[in-house]
C-alpha atoms as a PDB file:
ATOM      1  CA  UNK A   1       0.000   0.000   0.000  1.00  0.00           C
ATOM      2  CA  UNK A   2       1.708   3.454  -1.215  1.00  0.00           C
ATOM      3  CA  UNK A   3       1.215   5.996   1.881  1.00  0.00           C
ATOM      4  CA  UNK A   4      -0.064   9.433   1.666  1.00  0.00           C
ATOM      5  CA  UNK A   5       3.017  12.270   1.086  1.00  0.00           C
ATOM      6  CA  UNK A   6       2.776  13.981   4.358  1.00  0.00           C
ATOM      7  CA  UNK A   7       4.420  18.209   4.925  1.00  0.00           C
ATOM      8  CA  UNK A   8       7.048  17.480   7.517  1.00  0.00           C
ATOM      9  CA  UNK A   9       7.041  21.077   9.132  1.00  0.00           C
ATOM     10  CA  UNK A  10      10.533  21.738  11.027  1.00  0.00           C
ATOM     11  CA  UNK A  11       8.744  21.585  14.470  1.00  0.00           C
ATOM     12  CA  UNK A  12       7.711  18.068  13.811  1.00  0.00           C
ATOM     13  CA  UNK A  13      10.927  17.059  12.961  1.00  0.00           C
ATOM     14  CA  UNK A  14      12.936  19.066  15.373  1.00  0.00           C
ATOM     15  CA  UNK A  15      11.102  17.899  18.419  1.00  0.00           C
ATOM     16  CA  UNK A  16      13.821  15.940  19.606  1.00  0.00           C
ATOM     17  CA  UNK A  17      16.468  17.871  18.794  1.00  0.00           C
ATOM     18  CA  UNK A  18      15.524  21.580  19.702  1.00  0.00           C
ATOM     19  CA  UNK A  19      18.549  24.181  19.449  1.00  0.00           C
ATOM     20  CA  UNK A  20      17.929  26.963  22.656  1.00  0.00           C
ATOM     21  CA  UNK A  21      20.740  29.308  22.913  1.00  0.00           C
ATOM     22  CA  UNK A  22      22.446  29.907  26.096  1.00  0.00           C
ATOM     23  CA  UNK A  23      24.158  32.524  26.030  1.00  0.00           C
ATOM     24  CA  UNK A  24      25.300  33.088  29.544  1.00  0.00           C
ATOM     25  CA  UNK A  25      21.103  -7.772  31.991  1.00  0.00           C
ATOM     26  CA  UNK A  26      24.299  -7.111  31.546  1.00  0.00           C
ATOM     27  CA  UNK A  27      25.642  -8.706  28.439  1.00  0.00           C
ATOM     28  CA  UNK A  28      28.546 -11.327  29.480  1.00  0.00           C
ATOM     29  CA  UNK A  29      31.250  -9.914  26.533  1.00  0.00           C
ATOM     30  CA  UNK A  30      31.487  -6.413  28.855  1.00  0.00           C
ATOM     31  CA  UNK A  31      33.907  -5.943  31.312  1.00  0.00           C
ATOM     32  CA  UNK A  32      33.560  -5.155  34.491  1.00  0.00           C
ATOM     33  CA  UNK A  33      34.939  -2.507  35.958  1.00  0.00           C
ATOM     34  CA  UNK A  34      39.245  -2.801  36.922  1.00  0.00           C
ATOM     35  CA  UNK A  35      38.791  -0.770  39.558  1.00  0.00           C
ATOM     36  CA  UNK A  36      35.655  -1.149  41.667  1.00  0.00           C
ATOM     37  CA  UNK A  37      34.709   2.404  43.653  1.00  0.00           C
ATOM     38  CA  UNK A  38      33.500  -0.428  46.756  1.00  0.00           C
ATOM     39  CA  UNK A  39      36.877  -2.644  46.771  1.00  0.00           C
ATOM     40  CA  UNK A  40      38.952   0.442  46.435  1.00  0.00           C
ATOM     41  CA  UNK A  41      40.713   0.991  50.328  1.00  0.00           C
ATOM     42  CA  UNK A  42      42.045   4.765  49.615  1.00  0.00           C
ATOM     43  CA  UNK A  43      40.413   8.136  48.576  1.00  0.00           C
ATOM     44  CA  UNK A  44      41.578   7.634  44.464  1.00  0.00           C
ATOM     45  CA  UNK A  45      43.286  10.479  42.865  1.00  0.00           C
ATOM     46  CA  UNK A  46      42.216  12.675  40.182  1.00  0.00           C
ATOM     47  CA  UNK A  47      43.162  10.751  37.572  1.00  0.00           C
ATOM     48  CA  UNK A  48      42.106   7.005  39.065  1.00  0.00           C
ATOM     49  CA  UNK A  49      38.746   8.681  39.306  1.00  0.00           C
ATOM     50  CA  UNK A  50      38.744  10.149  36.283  1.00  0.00           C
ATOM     51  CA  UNK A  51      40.133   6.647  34.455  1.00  0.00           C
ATOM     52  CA  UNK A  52      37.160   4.816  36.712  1.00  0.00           C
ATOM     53  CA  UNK A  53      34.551   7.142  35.476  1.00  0.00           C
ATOM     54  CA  UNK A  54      35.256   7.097  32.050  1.00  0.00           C
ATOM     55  CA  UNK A  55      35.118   3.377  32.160  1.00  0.00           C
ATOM     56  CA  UNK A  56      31.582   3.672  33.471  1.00  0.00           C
ATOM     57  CA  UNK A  57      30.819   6.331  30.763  1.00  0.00           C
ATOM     58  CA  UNK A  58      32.155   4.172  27.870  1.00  0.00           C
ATOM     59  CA  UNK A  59      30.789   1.112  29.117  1.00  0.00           C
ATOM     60  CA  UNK A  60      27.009   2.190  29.833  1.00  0.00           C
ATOM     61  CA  UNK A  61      26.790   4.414  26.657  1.00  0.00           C
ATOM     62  CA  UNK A  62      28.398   1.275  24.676  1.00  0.00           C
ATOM     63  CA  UNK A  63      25.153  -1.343  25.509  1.00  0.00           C
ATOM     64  CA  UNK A  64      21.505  -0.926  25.378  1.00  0.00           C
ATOM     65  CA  UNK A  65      19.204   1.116  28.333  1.00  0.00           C
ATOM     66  CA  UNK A  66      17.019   3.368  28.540  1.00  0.00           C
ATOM     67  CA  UNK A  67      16.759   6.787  30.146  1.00  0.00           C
ATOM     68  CA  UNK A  68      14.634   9.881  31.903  1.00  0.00           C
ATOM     69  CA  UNK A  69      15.335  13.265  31.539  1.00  0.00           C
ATOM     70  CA  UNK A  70      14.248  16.264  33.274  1.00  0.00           C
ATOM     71  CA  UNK A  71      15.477  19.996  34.144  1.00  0.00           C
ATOM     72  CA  UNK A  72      15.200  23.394  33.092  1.00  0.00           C
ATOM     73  CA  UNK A  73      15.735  24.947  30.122  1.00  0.00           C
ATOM     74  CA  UNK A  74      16.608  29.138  29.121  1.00  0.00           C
ATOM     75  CA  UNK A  75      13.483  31.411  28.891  1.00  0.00           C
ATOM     76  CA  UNK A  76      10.726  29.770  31.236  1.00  0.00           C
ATOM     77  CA  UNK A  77      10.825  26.008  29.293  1.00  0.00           C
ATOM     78  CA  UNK A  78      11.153  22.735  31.209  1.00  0.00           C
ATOM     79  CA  UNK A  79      12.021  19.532  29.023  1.00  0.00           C
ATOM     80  CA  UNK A  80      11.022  16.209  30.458  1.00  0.00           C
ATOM     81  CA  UNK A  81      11.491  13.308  28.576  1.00  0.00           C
ATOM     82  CA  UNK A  82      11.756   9.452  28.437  1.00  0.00           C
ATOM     83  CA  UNK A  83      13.971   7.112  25.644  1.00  0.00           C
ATOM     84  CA  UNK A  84      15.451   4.060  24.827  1.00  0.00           C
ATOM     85  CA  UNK A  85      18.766   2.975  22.924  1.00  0.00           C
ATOM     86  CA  UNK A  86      19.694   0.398  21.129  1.00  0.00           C
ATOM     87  CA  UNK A  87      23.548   0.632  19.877  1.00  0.00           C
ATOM     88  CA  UNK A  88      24.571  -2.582  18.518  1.00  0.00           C
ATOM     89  CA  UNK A  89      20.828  -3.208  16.561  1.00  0.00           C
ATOM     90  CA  UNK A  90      20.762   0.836  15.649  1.00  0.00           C
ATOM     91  CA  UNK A  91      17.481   1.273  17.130  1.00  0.00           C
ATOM     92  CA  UNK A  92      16.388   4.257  19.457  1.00  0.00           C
ATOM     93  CA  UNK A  93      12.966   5.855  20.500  1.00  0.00           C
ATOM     94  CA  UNK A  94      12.218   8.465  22.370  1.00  0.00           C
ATOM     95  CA  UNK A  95       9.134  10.689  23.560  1.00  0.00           C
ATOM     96  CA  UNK A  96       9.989  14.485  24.659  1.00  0.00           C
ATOM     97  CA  UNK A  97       8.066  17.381  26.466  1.00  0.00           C
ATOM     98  CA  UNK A  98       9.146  20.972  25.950  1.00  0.00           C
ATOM     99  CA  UNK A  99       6.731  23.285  28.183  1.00  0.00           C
ATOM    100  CA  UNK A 100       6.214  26.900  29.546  1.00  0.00           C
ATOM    101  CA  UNK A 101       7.362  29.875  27.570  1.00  0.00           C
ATOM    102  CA  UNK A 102       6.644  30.483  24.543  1.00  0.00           C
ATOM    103  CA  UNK A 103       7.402  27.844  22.326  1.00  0.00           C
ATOM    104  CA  UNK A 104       6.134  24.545  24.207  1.00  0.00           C
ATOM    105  CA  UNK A 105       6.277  21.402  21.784  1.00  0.00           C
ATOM    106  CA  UNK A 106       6.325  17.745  22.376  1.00  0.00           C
ATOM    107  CA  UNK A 107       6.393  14.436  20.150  1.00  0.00           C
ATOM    108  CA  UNK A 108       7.995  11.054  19.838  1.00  0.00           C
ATOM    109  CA  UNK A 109      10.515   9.870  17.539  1.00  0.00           C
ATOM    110  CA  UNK A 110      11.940   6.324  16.462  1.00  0.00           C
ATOM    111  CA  UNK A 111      14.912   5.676  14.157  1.00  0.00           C
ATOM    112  CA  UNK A 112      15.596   1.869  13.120  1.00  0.00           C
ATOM    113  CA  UNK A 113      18.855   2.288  11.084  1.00  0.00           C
ATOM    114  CA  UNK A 114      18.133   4.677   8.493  1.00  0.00           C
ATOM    115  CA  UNK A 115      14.569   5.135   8.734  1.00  0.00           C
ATOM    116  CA  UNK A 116      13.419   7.697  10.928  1.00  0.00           C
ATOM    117  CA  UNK A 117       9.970   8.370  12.324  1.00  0.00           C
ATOM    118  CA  UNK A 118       8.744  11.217  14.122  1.00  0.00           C
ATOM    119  CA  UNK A 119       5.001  12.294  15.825  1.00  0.00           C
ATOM    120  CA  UNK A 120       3.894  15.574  17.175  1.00  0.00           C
ATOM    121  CA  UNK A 121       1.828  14.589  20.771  1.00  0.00           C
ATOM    122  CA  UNK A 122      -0.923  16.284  19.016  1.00  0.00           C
ATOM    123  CA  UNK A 123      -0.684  13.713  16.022  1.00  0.00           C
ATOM    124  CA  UNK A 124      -2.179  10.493  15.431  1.00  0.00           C
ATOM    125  CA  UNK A 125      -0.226   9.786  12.459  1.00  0.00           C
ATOM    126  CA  UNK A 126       3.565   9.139  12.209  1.00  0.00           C
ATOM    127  CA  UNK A 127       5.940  10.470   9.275  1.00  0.00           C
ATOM    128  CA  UNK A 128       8.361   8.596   7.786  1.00  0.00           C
ATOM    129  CA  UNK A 129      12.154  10.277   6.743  1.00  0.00           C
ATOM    130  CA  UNK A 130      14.701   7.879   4.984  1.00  0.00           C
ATOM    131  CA  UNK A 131      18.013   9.487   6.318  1.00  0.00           C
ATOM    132  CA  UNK A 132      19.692   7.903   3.520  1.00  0.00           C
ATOM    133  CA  UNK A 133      18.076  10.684   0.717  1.00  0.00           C
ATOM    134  CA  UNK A 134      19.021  13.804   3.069  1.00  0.00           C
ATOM    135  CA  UNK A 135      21.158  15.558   0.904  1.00  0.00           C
ATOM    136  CA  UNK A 136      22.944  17.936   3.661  1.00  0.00           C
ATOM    137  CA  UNK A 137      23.429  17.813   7.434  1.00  0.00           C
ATOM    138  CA  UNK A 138      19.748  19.516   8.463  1.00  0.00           C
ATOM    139  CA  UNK A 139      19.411  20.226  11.890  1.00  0.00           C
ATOM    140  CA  UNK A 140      15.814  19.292  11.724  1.00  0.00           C
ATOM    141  CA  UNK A 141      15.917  16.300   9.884  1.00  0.00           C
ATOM    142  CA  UNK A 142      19.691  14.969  10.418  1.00  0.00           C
ATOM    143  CA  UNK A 143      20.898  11.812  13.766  1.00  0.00           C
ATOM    144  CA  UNK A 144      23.614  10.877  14.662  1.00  0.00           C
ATOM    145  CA  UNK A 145      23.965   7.338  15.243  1.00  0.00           C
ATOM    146  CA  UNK A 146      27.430   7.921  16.944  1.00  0.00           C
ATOM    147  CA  UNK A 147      26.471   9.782  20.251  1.00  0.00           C
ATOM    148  CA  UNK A 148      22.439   9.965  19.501  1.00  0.00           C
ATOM    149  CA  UNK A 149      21.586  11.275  23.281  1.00  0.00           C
ATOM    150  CA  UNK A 150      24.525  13.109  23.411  1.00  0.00           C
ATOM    151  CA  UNK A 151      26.429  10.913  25.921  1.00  0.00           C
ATOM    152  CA  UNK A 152      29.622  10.665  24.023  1.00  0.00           C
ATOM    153  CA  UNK A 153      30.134  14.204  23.549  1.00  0.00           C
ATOM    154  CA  UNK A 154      29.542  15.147  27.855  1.00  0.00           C
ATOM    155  CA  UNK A 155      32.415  12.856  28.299  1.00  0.00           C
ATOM    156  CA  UNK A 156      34.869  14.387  26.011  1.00  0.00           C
ATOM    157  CA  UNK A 157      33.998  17.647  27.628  1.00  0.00           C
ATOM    158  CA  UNK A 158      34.649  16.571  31.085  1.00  0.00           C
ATOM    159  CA  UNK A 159      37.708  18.903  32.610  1.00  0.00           C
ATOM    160  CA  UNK A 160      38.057  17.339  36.100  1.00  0.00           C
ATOM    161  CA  UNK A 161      36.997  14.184  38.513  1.00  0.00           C
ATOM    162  CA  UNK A 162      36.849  13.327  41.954  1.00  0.00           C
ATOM    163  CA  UNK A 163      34.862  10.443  43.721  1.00  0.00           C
ATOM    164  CA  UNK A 164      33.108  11.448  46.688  1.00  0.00           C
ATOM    165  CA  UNK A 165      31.206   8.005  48.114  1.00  0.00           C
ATOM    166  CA  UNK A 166      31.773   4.642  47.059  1.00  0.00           C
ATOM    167  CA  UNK A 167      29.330   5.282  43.613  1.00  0.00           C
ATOM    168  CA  UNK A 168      29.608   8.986  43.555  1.00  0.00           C
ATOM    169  CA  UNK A 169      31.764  11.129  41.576  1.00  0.00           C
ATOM    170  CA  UNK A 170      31.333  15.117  40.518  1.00  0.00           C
ATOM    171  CA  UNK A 171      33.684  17.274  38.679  1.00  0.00           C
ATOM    172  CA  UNK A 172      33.813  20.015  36.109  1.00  0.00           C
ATOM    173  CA  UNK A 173      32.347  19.887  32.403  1.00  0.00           C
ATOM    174  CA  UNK A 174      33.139  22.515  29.645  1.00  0.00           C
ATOM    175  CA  UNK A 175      29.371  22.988  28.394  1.00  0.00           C
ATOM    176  CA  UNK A 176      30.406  24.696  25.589  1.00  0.00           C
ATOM    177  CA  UNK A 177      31.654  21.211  23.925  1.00  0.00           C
ATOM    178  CA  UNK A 178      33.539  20.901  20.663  1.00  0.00           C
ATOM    179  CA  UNK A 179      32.145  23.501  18.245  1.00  0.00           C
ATOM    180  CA  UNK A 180      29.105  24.129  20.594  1.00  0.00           C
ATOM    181  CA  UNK A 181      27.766  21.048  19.343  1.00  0.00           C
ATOM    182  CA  UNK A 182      24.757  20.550  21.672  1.00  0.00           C
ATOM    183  CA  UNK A 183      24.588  17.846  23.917  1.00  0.00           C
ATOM    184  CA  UNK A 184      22.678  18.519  27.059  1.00  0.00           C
ATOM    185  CA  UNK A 185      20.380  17.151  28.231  1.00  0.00           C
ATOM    186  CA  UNK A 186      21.607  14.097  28.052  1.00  0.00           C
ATOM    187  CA  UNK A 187      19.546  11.994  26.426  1.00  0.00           C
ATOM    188  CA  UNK A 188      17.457  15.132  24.841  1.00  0.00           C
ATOM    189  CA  UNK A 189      20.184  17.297  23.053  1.00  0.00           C
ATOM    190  CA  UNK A 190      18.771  20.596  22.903  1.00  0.00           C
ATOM    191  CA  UNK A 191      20.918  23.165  24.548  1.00  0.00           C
ATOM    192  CA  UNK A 192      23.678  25.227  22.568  1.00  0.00           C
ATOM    193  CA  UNK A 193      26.128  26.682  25.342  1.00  0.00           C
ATOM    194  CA  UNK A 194      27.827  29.844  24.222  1.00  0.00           C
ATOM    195  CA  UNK A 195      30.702  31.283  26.408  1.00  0.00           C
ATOM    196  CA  UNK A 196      29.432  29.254  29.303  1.00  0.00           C
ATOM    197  CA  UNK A 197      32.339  28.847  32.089  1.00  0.00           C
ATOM    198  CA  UNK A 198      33.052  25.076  33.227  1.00  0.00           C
ATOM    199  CA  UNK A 199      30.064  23.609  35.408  1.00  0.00           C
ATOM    200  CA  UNK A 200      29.931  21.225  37.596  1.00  0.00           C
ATOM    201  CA  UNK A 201      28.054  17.711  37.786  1.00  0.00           C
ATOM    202  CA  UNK A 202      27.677  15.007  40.018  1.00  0.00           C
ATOM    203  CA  UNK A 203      27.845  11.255  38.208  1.00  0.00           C
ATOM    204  CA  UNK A 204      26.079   7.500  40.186  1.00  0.00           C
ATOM    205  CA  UNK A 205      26.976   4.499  39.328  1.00  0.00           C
ATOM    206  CA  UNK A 206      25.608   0.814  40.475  1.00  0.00           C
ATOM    207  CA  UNK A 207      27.204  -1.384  42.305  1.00  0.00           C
ATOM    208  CA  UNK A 208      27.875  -3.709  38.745  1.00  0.00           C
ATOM    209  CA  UNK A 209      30.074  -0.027  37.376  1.00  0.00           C
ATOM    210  CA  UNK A 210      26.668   1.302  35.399  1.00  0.00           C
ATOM    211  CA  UNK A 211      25.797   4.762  35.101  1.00  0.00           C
ATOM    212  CA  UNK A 212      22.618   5.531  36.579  1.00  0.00           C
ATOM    213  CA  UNK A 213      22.411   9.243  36.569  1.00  0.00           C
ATOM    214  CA  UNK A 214      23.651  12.356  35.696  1.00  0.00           C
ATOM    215  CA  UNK A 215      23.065  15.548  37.020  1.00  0.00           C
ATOM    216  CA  UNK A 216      24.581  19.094  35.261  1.00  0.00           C
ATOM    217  CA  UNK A 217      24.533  22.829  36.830  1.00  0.00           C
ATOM    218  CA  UNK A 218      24.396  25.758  34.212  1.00  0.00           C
ATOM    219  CA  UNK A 219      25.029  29.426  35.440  1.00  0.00           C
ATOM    220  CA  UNK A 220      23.494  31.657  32.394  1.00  0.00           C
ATOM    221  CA  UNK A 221      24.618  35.588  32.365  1.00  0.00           C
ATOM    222  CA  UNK A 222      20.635  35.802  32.508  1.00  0.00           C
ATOM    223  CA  UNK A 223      18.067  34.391  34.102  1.00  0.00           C
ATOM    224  CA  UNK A 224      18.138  31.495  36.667  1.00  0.00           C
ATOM    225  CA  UNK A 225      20.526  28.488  37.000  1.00  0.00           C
ATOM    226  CA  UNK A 226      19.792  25.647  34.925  1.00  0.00           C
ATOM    227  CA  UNK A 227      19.480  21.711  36.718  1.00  0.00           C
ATOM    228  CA  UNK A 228      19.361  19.061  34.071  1.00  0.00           C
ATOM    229  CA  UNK A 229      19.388  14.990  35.219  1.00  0.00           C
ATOM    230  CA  UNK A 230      19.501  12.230  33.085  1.00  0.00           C
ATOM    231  CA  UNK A 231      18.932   8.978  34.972  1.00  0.00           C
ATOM    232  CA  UNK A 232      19.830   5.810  33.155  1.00  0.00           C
ATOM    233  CA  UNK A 233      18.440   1.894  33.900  1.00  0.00           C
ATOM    234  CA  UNK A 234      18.378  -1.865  32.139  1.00  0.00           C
ATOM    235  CA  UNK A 235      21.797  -1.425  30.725  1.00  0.00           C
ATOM    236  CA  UNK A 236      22.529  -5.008  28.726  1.00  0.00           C
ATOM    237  CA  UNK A 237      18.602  -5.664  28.818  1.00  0.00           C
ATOM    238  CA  UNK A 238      16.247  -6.657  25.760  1.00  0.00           C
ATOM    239  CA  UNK A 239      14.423  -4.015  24.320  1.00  0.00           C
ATOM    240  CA  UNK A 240      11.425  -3.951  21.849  1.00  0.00           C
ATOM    241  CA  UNK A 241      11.662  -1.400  19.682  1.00  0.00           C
ATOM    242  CA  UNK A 242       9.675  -1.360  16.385  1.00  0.00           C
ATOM    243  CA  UNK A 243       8.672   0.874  13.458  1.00  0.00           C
ATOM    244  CA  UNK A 244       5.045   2.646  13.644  1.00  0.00           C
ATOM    245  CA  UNK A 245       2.557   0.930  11.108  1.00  0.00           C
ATOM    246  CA  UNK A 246       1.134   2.925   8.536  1.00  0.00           C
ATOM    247  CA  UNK A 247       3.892   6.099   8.585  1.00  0.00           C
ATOM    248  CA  UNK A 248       2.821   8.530   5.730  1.00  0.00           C
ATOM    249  CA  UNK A 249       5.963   9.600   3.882  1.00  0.00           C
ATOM    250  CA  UNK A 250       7.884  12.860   4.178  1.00  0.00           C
ATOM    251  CA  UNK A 251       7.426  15.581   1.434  1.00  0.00           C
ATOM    252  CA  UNK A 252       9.717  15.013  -1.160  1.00  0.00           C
ATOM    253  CA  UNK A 253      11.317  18.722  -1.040  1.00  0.00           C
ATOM    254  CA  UNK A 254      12.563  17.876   2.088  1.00  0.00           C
ATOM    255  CA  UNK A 255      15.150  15.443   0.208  1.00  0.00           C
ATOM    256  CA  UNK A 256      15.959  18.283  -2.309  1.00  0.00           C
ATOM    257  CA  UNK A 257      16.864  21.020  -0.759  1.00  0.00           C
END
C-alpha cells in the first residue's frame, strides 16, 4: 500500500532535537569494571577517578538502556522526557516534552537504522524520513547514530573528577563542547552553550560499574541556574523497539533542498 506524502514542518521534525541558545542484563562480553569504587581501600586520585569514570561512561553508553530526563531549560521552558537505545541493533525511541514559555512542543521519535519516524503529541499519524536521501546535514531532519543522546560528547567535555562516596563522583564539564555542538540534556540534546564557564556535575553508578544518573549545573549571564538529570536503567537488557505501522511519507522537497 503506497502511503499518503505527508508536509514534515521543522517543528515536527525538530522535536527531539531543539537548538535553545544559552548565552550566559548485563551482556557477558562487557567488562567489568578494573577498579571497583566499593573494593577500592584509599580516597583515588584525580586521575584514578577520572580513568574509573570514564570506564563507566564508555561502558554504559556502549550497551543498550534506557533513560529519563528532566530539568530546566533558558526562557521559562522545562524539558522532560523518556527514551530508549539500542547501539549494537541501531534502534532508538524516544518521547519528549518541551513546556512553559513560549514555544512549548512535544512528540515522539523512532529511528531503526536509516529510517526515521517522528510524531507531534498532538498527532495520530507518524511520518516517515529515509536518512539515507538527506542531501545535507539539516538540523531538523539529520541523527547521529554515533552519540544519539549526546552521551559521548559530555564525556569528552569533562575537565576534572573526583569520587566522593563509594558510587559517587562530581567534577567540572566545559558545556560549551567541541564547536558548541549541543549535547545537554543528556539523552534530549537541545541546549547550545555559548561562552558558558566550566560547570559542575555530580555522576552515580551501580554497584555492577553502570551509570545511573547524571546531574549538570548551568550558570546563564541571565536568568536562573539551569538543573538538568539524566537517569539511566536496564543497561545489557532486551528491548522492543519497532517501526510505527502505517507512517505517511515525508514531502519530497525535504530530500531536495
Amino acid at each position: 500500500m503506497k502511503h499518503r506524502a505527508t508536509l514534515l514542518t521543522p517543528a515536527l521534525a525538530g522535536i527531539l532535537f531543539l537548538s535553545t541558545g544559552c548565552t550566559g542484563s548485563a551482556e557477558p562480553s562487557q567488562p567489568r569494571p578494573t577498579a571497583r569504587a566499593d573494593t577500592v581501600a584509599q580516597t583515588p586520585t584525580p586521575d584514578t577517578a577520572r580513568a574509573e569514570l570514564g570506564e563507566a561512561l564508555r561502558r554504559s553508553q556502549g550497551v543498550t538502556h534506557r533513560y529519563a530526563v528532566r530539568g530546566n531549560l533558558p526562557e521559562g521552558q522545562n524539558i522532560k522526557g523518556t527514551g530508549a537505545f539500542d547501539p549494537k541493533t541501531r534502534r532508538f525511541q524516544a518521547t519528549i516534552a518541551v513546556t512553559g514559555g513560549k514555544y512549548p512542543a512535544a512528540g515522539s521519535r523512532i529511528v531503526i537504522g536509516n529510517d526515521s519516524y517522528v510524531r507531534p503529541a498532538d498527532e495520530k499519524d507518524w511520518v516517515h524520513v529515509d536518512l539515507k536521501r538527506l542531501k545535507r546535514d539539516d538540523p531538523f531532519l539529520r541523527f547521529d547514530w554515533i552519540d544519539p543522546t549526546g552521551l559521548k560528547t559530555f564525556t569528552a567535555t569533562i575537565t576534572s573528577v573526583q569520587r566522593t562516596g563509594p558510587y559517587t563522583y562530581t567534577g567540572r564539564f566545559d558545556p560549551d563542547g567541541k564547536d558548541t555542538k549541543s549535547f545537554l540534556p543528556v539523552g534530549a540534546p537541545s541546549l547550545v552553550s555559548l561562552g558558558m564557564p566550566l560547570s559542575p556535575f555530580t555522576i552515580t553508578t551501580d554497584d555492577q560499574g553502570w551509570v545511573t544518573s547524571i546531574k549538570v549545573e548551568l550558570t546563564p549571564s541571565k536568568g536562573p541556574k539551569l538543573t538538568l538529570t539524566t537517569t539511566m536503567s536496564g543497561h545489557g537488557k532486551p528491548l522492543k523497539i519497532k517501526a510505527p505501522a502505517g507512517a505517511g511519507e515525508a514531502a519530497d522537497f525535504y530530500y531536495d533542498r
